[in-house]
N, C-alpha and C. Protein backbone atom coordinates (compact mmCIF):
# COMPACT_ATOMS: atom_id res chain seq x y z
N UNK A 1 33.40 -0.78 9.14
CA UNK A 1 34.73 -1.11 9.62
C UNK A 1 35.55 0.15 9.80
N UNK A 2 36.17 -0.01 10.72
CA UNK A 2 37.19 1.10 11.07
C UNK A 2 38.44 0.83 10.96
N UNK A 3 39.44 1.49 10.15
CA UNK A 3 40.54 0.91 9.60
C UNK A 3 40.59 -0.54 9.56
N UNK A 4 40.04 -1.30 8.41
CA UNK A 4 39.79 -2.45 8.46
C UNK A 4 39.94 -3.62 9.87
N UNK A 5 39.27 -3.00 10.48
CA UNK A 5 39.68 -4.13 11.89
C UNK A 5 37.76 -3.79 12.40
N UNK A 6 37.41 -4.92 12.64
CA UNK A 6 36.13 -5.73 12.84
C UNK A 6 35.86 -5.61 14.59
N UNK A 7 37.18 -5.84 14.87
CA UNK A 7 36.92 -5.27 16.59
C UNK A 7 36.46 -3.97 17.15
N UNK A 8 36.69 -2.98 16.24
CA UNK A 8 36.27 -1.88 16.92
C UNK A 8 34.87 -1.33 16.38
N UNK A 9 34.40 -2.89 15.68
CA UNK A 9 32.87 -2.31 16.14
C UNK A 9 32.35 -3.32 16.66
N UNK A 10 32.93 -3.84 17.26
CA UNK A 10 32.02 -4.93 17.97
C UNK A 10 31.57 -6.45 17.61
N UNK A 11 31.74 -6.54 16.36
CA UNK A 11 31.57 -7.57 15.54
C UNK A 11 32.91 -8.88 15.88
N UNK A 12 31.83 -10.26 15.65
CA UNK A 12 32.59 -10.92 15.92
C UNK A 12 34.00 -11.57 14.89
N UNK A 13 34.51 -12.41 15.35
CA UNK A 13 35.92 -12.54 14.41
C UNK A 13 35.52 -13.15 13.44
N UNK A 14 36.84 -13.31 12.85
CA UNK A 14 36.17 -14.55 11.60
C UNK A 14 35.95 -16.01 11.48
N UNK A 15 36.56 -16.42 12.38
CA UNK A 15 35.96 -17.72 12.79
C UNK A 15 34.68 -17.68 12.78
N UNK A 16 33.41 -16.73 12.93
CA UNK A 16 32.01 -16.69 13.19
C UNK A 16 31.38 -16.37 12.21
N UNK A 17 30.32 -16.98 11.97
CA UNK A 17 29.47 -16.22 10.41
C UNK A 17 27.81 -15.60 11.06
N UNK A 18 27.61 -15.48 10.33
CA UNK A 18 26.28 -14.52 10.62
C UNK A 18 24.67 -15.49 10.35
N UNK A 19 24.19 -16.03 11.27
CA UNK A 19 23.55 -17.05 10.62
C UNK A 19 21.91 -16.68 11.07
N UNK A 20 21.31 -16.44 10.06
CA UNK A 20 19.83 -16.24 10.62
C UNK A 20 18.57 -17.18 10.49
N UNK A 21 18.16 -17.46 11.51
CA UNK A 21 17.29 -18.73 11.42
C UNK A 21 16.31 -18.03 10.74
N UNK A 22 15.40 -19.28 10.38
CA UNK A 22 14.27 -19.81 9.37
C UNK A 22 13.45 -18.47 9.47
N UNK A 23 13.25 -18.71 11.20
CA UNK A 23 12.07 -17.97 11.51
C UNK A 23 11.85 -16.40 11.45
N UNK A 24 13.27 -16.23 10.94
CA UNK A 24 13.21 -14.50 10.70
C UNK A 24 12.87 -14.32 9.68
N UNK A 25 13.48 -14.97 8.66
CA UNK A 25 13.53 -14.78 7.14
C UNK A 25 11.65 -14.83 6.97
N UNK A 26 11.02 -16.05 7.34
CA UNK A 26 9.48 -16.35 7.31
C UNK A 26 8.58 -14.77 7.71
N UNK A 27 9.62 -14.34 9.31
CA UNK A 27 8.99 -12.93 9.47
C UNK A 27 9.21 -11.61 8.78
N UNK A 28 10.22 -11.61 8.16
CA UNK A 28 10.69 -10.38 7.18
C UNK A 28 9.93 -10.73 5.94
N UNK A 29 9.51 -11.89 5.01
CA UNK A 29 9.04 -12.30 3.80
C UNK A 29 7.47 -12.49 4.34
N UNK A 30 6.90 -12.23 5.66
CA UNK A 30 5.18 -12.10 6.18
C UNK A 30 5.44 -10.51 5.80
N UNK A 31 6.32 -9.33 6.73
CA UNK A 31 6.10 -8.00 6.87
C UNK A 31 6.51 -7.85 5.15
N UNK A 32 6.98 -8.58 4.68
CA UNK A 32 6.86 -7.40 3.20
C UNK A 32 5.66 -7.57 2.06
N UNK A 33 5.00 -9.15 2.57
CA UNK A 33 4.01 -9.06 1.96
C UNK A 33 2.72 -8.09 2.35
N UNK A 34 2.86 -8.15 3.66
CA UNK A 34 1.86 -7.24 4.75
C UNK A 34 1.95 -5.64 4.20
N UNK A 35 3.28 -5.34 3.67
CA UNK A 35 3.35 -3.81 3.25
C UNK A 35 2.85 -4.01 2.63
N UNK A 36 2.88 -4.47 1.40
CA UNK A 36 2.68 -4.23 0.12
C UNK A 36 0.98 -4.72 -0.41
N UNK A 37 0.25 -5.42 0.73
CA UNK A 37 -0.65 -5.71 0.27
C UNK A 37 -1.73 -4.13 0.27
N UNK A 38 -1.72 -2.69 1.27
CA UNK A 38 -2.47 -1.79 1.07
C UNK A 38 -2.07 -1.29 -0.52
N UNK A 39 -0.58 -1.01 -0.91
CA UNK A 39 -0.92 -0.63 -2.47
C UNK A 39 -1.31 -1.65 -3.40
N UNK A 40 -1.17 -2.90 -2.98
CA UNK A 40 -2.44 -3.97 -3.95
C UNK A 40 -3.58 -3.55 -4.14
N UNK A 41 -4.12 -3.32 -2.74
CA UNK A 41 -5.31 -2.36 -3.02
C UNK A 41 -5.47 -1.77 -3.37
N UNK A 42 -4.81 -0.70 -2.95
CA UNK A 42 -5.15 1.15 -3.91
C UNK A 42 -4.91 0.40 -5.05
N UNK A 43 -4.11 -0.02 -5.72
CA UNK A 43 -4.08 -0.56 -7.15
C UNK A 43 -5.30 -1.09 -7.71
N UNK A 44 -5.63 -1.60 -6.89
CA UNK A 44 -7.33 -2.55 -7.15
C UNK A 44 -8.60 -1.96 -7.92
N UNK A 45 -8.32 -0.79 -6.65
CA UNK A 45 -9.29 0.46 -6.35
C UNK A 45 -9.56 1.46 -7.23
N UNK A 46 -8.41 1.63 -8.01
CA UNK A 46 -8.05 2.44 -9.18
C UNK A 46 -8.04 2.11 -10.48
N UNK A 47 -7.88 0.43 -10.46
CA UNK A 47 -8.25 0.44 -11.79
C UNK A 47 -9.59 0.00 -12.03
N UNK A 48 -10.44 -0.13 -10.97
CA UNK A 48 -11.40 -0.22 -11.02
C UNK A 48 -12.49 1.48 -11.29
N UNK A 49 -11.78 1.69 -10.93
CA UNK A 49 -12.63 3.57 -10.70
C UNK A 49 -12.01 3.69 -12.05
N UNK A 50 -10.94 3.48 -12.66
CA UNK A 50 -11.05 4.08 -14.03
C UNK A 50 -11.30 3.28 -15.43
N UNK A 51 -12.10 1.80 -14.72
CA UNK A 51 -13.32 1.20 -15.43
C UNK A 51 -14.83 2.28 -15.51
N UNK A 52 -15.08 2.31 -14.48
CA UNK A 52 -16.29 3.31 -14.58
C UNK A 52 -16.31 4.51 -14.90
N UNK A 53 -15.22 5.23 -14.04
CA UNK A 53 -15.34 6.14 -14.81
C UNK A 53 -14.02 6.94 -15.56
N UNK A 54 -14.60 6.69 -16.97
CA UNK A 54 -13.28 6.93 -18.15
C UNK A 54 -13.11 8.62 -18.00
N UNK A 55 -14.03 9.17 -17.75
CA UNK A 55 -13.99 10.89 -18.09
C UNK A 55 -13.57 11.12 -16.80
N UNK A 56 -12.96 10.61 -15.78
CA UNK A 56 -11.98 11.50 -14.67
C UNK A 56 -10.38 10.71 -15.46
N UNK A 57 -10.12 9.67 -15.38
CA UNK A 57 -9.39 9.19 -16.28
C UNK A 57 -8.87 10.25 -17.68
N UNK A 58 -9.64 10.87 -18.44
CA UNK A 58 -9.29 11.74 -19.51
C UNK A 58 -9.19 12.82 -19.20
N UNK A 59 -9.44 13.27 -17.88
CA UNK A 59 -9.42 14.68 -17.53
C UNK A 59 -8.08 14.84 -16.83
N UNK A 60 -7.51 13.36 -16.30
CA UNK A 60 -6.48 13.32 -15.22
C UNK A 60 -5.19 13.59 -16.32
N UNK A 61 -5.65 12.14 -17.32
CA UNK A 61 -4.49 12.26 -18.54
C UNK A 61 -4.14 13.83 -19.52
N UNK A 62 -5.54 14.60 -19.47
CA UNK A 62 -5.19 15.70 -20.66
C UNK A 62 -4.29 16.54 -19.28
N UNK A 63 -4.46 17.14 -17.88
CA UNK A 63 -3.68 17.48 -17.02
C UNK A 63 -2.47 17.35 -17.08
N UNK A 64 -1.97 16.06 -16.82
CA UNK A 64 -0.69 15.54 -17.48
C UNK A 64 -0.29 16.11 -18.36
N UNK A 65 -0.95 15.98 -19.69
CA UNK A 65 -0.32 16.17 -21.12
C UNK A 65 -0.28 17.62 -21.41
N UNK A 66 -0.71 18.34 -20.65
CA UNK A 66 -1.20 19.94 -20.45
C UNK A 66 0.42 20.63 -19.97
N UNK A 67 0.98 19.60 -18.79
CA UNK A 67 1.86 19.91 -18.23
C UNK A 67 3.47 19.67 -18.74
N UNK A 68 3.14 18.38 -19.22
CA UNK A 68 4.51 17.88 -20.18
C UNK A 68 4.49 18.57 -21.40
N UNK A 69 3.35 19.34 -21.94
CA UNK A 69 3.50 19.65 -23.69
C UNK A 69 3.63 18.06 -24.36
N UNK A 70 2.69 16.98 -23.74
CA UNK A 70 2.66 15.67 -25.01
C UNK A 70 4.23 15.58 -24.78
N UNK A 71 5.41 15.48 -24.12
CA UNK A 71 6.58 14.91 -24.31
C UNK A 71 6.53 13.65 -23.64
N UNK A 72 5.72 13.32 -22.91
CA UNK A 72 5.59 12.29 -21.83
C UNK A 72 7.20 12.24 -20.52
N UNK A 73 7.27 13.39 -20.39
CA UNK A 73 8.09 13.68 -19.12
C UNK A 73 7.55 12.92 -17.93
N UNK A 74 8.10 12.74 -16.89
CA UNK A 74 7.82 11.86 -15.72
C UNK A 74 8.05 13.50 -14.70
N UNK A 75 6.95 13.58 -13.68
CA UNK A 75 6.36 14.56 -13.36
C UNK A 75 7.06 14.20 -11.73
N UNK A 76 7.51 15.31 -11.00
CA UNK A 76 7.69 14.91 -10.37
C UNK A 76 6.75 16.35 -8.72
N UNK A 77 7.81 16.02 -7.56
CA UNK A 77 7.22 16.62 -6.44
C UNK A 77 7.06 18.49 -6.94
N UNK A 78 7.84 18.96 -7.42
CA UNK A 78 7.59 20.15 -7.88
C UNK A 78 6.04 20.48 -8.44
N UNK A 79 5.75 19.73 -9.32
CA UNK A 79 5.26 20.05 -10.08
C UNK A 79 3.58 19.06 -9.14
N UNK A 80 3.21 19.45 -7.81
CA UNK A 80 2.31 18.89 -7.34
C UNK A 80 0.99 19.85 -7.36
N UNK A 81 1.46 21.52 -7.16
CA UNK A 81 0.59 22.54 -7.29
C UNK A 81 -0.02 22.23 -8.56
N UNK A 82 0.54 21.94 -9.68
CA UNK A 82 -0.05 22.24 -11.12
C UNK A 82 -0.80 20.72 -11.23
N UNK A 83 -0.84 19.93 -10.37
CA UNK A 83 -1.72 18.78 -10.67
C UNK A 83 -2.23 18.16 -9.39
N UNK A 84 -3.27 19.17 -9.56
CA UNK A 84 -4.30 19.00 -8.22
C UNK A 84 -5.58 18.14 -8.20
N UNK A 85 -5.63 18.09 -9.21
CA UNK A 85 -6.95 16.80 -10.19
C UNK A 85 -6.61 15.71 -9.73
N UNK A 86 -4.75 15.13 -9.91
CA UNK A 86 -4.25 14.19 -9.88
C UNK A 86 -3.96 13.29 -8.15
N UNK A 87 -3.55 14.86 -7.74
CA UNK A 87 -3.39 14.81 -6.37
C UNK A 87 -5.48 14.50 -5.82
N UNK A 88 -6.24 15.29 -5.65
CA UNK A 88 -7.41 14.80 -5.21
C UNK A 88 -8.09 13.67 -6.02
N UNK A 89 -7.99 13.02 -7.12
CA UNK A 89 -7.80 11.48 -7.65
C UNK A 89 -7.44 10.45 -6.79
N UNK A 90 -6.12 10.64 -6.43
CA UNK A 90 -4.94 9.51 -5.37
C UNK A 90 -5.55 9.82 -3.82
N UNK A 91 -6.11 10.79 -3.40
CA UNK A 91 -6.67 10.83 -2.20
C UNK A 91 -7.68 10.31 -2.42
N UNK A 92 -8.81 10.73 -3.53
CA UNK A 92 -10.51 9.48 -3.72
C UNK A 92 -10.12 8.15 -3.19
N UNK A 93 -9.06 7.45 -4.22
CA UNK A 93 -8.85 5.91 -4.26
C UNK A 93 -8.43 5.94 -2.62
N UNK A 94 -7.80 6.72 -2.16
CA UNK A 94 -7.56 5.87 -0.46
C UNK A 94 -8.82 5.64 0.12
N UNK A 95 -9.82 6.97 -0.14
CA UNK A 95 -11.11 6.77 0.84
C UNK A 95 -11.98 5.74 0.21
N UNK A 96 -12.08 5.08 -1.09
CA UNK A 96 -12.73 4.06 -1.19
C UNK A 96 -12.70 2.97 -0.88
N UNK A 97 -11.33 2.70 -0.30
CA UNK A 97 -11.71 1.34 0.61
C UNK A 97 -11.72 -0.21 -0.09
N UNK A 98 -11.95 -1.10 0.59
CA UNK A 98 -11.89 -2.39 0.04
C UNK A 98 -13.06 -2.38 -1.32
N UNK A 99 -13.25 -3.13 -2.16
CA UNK A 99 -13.95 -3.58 -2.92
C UNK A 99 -15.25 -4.08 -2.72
N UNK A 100 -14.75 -5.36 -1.99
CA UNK A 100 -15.85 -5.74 -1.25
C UNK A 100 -15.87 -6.41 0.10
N UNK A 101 -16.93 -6.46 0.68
CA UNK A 101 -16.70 -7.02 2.47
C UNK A 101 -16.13 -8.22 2.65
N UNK A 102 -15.24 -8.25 3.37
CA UNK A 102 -14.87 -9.75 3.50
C UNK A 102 -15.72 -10.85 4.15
N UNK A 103 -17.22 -10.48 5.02
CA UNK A 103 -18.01 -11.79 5.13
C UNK A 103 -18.91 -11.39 5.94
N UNK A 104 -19.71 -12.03 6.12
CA UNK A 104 -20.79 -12.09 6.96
C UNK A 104 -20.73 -13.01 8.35
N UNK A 105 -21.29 -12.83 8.98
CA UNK A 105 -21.45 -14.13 10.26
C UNK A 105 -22.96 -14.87 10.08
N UNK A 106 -22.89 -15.95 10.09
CA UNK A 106 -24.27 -17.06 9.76
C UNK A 106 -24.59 -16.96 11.19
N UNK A 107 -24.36 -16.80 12.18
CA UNK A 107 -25.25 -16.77 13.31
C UNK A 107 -25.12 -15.16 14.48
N UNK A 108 -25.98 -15.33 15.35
CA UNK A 108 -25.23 -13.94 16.21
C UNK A 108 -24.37 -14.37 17.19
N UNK A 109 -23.15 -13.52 17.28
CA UNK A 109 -22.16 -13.51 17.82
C UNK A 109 -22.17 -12.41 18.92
N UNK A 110 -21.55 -12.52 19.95
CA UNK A 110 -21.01 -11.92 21.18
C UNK A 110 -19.52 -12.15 20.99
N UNK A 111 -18.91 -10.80 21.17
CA UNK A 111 -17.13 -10.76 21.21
C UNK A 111 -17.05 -10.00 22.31
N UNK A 112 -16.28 -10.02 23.40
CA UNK A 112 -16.38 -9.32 24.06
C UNK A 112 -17.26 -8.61 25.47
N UNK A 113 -17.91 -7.51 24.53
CA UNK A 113 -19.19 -7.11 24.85
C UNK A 113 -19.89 -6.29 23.69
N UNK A 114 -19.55 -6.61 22.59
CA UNK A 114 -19.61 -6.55 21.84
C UNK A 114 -21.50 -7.59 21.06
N UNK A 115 -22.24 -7.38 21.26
CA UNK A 115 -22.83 -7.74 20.08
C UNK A 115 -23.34 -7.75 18.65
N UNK A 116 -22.94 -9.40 17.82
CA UNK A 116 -22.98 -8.66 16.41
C UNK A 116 -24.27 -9.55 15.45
N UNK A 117 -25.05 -9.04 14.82
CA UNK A 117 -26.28 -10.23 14.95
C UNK A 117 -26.57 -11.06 13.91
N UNK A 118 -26.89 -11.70 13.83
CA UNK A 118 -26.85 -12.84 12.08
C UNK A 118 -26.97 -11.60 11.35
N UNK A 119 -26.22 -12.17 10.46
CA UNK A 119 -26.04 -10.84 8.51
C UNK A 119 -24.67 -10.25 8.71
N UNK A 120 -24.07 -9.71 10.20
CA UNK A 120 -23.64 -8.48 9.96
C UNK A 120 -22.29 -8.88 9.16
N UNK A 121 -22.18 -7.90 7.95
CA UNK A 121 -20.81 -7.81 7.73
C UNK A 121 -19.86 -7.34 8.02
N UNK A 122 -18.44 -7.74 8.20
CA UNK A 122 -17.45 -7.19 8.71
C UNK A 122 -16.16 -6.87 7.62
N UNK A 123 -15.82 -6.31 7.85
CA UNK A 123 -14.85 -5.27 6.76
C UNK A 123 -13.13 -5.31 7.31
N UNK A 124 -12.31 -4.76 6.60
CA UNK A 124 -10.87 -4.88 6.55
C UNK A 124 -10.99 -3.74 7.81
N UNK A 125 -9.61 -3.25 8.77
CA UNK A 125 -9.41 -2.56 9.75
C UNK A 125 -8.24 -2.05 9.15
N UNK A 126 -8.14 -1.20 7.86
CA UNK A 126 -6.71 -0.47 7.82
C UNK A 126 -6.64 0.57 7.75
């Protein structure tokens, strides 16, 4: 607002309210689940990798604790040179990818021009 007056930006008076149908709200509450589902993954991905393996896990944590002196400080962009373990860690988990394939095709398929032949599995595109 510009010196409290609503006209000089364009906005309508007050007689009018701001009303947003169904179908936006449905599309803004699809795109935020849609964001948020790749760090579901990386989340997935990671706590799975530090099921198997505990000794990058203890090597990542003593790094950390190397850097705070054991105060448990919250580490921030500065401090990215001195935790390069941590940094090539968070790059692994992107390149590993889904878990597992999302399916197979029971018969052979043609898409396109594309041929794909009984078995093949097909995978996430992100």
């Amino acid at each position: 607002m510009v010196n409290g007056n609503k006209e000089n930006l364009g906005l309508p008076s007050e007689q009018y309210s701001l009303v947003i149908p169904a179908e936006i709200w449905l599309m803004i509450g699809a795109l935020i689940i849609e964001a948020s589902s790749d760090t579901t993954r990386t989340s997935n991905v990671v706590l799975a990798a530090a099921c198997i393996e505990q000794d990058c896990v203890k090597r990542a944590q003593a790094g950390l604790d190397h850097l705070s002196g054991n105060k448990g400080q919250l580490r921030n962009f500065a401090d990215l040179e001195q935790l390069q373990y941590i940094q090539a860690a968070a790059k692994e988990a992107l390149r590993w990818g889904d878990l597992v394939d999302v399916g197979a095709n029971h018969m052979d398929l043609e898409f396109e021009q594309f041929n794909f032949p009984k078995g093949t599995l097909f995978t996430w595109n992100a």
